[in-house]
N, C-alpha and C. Protein backbone atom coordinates (compact mmCIF):
# COMPACT_ATOMS: atom_id res chain seq x y z
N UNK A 1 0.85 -1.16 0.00
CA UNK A 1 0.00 0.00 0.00
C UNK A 1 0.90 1.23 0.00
N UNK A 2 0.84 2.04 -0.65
CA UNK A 2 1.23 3.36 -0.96
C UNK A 2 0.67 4.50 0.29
N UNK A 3 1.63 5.21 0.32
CA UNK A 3 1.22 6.47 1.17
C UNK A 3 -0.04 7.35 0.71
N UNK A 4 -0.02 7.39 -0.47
CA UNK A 4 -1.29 8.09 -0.82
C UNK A 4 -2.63 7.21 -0.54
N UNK A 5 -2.63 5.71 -0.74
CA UNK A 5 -3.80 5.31 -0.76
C UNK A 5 -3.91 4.97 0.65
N UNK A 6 -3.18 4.69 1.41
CA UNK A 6 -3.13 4.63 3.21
C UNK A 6 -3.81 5.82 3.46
N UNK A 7 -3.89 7.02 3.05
CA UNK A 7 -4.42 8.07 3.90
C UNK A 7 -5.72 8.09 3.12
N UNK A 8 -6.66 7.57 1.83
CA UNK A 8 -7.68 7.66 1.56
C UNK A 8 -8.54 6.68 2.35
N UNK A 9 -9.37 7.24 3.40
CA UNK A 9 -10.31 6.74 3.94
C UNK A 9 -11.77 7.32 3.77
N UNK A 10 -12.67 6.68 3.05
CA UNK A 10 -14.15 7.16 3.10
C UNK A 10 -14.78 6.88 4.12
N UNK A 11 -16.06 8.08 4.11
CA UNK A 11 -16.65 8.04 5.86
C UNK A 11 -17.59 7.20 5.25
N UNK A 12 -19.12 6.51 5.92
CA UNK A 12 -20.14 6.69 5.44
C UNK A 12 -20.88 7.95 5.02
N UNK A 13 -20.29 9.01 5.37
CA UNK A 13 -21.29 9.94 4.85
C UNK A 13 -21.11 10.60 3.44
N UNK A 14 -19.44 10.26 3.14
CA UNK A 14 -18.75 10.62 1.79
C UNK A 14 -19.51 9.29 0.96
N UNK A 15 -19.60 8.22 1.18
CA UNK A 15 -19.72 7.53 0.24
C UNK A 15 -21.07 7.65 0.22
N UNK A 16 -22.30 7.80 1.27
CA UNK A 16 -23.74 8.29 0.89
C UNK A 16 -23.24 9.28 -0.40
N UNK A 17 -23.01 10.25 0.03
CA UNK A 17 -23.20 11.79 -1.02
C UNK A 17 -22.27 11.34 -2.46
N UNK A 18 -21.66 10.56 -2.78
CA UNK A 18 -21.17 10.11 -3.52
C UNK A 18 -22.32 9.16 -4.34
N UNK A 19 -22.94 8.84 -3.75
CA UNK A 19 -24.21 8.12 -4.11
C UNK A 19 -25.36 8.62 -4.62
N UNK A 20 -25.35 10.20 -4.17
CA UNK A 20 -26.74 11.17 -4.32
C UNK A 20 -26.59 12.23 -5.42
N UNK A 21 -27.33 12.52 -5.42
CA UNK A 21 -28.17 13.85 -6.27
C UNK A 21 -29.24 14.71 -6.05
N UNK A 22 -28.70 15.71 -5.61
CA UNK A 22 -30.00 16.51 -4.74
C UNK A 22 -30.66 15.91 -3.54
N UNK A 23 -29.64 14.80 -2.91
CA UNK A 23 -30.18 14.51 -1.70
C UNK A 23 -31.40 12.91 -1.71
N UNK A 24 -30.63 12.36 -3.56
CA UNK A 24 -31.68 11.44 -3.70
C UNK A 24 -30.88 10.33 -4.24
N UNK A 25 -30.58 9.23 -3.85
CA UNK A 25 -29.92 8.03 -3.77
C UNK A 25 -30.01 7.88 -5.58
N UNK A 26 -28.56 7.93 -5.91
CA UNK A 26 -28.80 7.72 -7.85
C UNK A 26 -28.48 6.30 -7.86
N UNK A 27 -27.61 5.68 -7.18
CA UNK A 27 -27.28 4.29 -7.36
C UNK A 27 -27.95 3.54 -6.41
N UNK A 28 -28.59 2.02 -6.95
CA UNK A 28 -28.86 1.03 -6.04
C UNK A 28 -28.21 0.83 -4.82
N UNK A 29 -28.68 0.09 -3.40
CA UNK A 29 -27.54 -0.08 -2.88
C UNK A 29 -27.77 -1.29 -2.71
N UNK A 30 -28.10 -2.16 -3.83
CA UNK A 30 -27.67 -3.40 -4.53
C UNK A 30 -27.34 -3.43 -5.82
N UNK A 31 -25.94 -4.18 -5.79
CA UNK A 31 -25.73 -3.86 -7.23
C UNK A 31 -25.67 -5.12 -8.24
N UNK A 32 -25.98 -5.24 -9.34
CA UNK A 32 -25.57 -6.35 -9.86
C UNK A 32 -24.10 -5.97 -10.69
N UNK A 33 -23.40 -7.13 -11.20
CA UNK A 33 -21.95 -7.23 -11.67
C UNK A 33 -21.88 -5.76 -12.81
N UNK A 34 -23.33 -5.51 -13.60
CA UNK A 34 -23.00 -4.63 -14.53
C UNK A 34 -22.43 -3.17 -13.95
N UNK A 35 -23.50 -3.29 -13.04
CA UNK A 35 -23.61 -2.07 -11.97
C UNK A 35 -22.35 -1.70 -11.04
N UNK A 36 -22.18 -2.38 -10.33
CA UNK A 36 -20.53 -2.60 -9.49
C UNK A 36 -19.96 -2.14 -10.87
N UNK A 37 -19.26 -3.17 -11.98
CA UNK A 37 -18.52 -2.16 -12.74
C UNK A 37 -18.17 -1.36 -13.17
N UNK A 38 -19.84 -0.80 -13.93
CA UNK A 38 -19.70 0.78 -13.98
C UNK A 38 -19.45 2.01 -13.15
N UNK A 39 -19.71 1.75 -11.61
CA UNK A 39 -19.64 2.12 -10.14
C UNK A 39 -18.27 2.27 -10.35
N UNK A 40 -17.53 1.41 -10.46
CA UNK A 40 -15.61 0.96 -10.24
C UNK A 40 -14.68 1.82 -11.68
N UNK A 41 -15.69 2.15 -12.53
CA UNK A 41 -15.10 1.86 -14.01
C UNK A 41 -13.75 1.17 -14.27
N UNK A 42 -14.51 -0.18 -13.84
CA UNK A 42 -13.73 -1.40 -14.47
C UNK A 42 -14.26 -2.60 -15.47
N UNK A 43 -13.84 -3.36 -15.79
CA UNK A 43 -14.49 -4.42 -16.71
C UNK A 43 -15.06 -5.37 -15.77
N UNK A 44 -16.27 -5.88 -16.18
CA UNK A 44 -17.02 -6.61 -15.30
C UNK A 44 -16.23 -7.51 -14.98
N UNK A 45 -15.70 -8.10 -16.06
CA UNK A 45 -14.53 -9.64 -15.72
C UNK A 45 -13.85 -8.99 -14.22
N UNK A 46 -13.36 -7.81 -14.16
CA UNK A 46 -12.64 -7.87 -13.00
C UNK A 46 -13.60 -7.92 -12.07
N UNK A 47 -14.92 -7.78 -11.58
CA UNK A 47 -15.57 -8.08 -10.61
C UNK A 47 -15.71 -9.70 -10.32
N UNK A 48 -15.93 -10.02 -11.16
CA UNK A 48 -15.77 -11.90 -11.08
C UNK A 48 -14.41 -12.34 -10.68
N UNK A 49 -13.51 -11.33 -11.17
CA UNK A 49 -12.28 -11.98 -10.71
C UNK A 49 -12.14 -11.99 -9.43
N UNK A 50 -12.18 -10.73 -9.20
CA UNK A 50 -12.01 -10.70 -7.30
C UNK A 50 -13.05 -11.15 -6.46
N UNK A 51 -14.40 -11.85 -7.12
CA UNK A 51 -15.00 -12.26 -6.04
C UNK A 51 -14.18 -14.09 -6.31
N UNK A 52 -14.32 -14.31 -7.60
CA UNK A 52 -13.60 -15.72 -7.16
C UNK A 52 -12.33 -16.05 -6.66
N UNK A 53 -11.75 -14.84 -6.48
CA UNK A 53 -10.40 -15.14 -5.41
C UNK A 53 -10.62 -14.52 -3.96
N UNK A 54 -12.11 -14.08 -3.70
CA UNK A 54 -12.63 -14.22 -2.54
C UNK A 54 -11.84 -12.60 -1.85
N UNK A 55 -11.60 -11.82 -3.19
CA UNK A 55 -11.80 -10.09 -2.04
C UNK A 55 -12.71 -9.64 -2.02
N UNK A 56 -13.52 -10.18 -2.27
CA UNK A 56 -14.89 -9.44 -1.96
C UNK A 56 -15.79 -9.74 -1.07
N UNK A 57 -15.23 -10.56 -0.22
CA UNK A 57 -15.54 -11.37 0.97
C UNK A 57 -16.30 -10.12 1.97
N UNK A 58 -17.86 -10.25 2.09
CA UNK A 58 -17.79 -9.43 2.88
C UNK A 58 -19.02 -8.43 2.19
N UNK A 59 -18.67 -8.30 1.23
CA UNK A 59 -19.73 -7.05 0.20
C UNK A 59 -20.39 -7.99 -0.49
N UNK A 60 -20.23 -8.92 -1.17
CA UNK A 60 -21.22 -9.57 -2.40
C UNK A 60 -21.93 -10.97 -1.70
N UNK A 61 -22.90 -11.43 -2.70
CA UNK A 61 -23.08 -12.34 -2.10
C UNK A 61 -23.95 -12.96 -3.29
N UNK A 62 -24.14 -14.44 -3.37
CA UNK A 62 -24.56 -15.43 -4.44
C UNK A 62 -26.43 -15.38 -4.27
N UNK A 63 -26.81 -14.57 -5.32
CA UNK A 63 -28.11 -15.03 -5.28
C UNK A 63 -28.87 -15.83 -6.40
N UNK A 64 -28.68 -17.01 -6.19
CA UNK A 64 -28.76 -18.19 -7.23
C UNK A 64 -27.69 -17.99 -7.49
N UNK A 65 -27.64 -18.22 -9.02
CA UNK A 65 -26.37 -17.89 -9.57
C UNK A 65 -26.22 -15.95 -9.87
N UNK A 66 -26.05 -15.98 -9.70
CA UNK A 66 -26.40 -14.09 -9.90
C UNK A 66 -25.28 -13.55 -8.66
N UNK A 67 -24.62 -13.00 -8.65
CA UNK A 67 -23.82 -11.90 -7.97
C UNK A 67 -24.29 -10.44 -7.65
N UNK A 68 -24.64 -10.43 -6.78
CA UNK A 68 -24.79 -9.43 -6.18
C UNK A 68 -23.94 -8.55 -5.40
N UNK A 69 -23.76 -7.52 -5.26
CA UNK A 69 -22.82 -6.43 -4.47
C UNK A 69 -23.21 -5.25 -3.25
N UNK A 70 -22.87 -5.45 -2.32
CA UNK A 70 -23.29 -4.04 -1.58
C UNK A 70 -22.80 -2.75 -1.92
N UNK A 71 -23.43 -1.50 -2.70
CA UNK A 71 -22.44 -1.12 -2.56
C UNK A 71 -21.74 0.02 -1.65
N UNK A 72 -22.63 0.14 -0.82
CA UNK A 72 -21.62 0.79 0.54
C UNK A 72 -20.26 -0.16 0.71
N UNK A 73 -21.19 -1.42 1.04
CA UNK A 73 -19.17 -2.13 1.42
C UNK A 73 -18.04 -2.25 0.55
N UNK A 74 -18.72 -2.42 -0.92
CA UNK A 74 -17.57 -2.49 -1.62
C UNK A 74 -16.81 -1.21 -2.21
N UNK A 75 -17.47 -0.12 -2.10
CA UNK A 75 -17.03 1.17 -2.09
C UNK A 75 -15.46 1.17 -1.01
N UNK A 76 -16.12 0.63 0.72
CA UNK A 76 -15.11 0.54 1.40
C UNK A 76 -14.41 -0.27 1.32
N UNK A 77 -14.67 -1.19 0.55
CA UNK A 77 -13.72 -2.12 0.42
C UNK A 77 -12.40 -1.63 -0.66
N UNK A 78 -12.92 -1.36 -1.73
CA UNK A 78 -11.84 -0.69 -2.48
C UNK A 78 -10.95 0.25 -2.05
N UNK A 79 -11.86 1.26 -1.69
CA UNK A 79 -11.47 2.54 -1.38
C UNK A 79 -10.43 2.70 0.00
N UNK A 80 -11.12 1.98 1.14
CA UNK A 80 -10.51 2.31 2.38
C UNK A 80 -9.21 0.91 2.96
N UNK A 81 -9.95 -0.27 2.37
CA UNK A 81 -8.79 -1.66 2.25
C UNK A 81 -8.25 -1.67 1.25
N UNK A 82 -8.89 -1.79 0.02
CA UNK A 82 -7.90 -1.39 -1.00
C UNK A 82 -8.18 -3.21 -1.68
N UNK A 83 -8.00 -3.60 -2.53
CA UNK A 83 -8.57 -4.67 -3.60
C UNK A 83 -6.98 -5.20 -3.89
N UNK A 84 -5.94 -6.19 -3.10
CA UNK A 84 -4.96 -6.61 -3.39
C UNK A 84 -4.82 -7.31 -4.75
N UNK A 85 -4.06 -7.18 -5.53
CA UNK A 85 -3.93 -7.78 -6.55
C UNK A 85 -3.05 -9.20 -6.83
N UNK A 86 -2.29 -9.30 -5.58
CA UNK A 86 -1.73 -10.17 -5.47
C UNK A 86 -2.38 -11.66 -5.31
C-alpha cells in the first residue's frame, strides 16, 4: 500500500453523497456485476475476478447464480482496504 492510498479513507457519509443527487440516492444499494462495474469503471470480468479469489468477501453475495454487491461495502472495500492484486 502506498502512502497516498493509506491516507484515503471514506466516511459513510462521503460515500452516501457520492451516491446522491440533490439529496436522492442515484445508485442502487444493490448492485448487480454490470452495476458494481460501472460504479468501479472497471471491466465486469474484474468483478468476477475478485469475487472468485474471494476479495470481496464481505460485500457480495450469491443469489442463485447471480452476484450481487453491496455497494456501501464495496465502495469501502476498495477505497478504504484497498482490492490486493496479489
Amino acid at each position: 500500500m502506498t502512502a497516498n492510498s493509506a491516507s484515503l479513507k471514506l466516511t459513510p457519509r462521503e460515500i452516501a453523497a457520492a451516491c446522491e443527487a440533490n439529496g436522492v440516492s442515484t445508485i442502487p444499494p444493490v448492485l448487480t456485476v454490470d452495476e458494481a462495474a460501472e460504479l468501479l469503471r472497471v471491466p465486469k470480468q474484474t468483478i468476477y475476478d475478485w469475487s472468485a479469489r474471494g476479495l470481496l468477501q464481505g460485500c457480495s453475495r450469491k443469489v442463485g447464480k447471480h452476484l450481487r454487491l453491496f455497494r456501501d461495502r464495496l465502495l469501502q472495500r476498495v477505497f478504504n482496504e484497498g482490492i490486493n492484486a496479489t
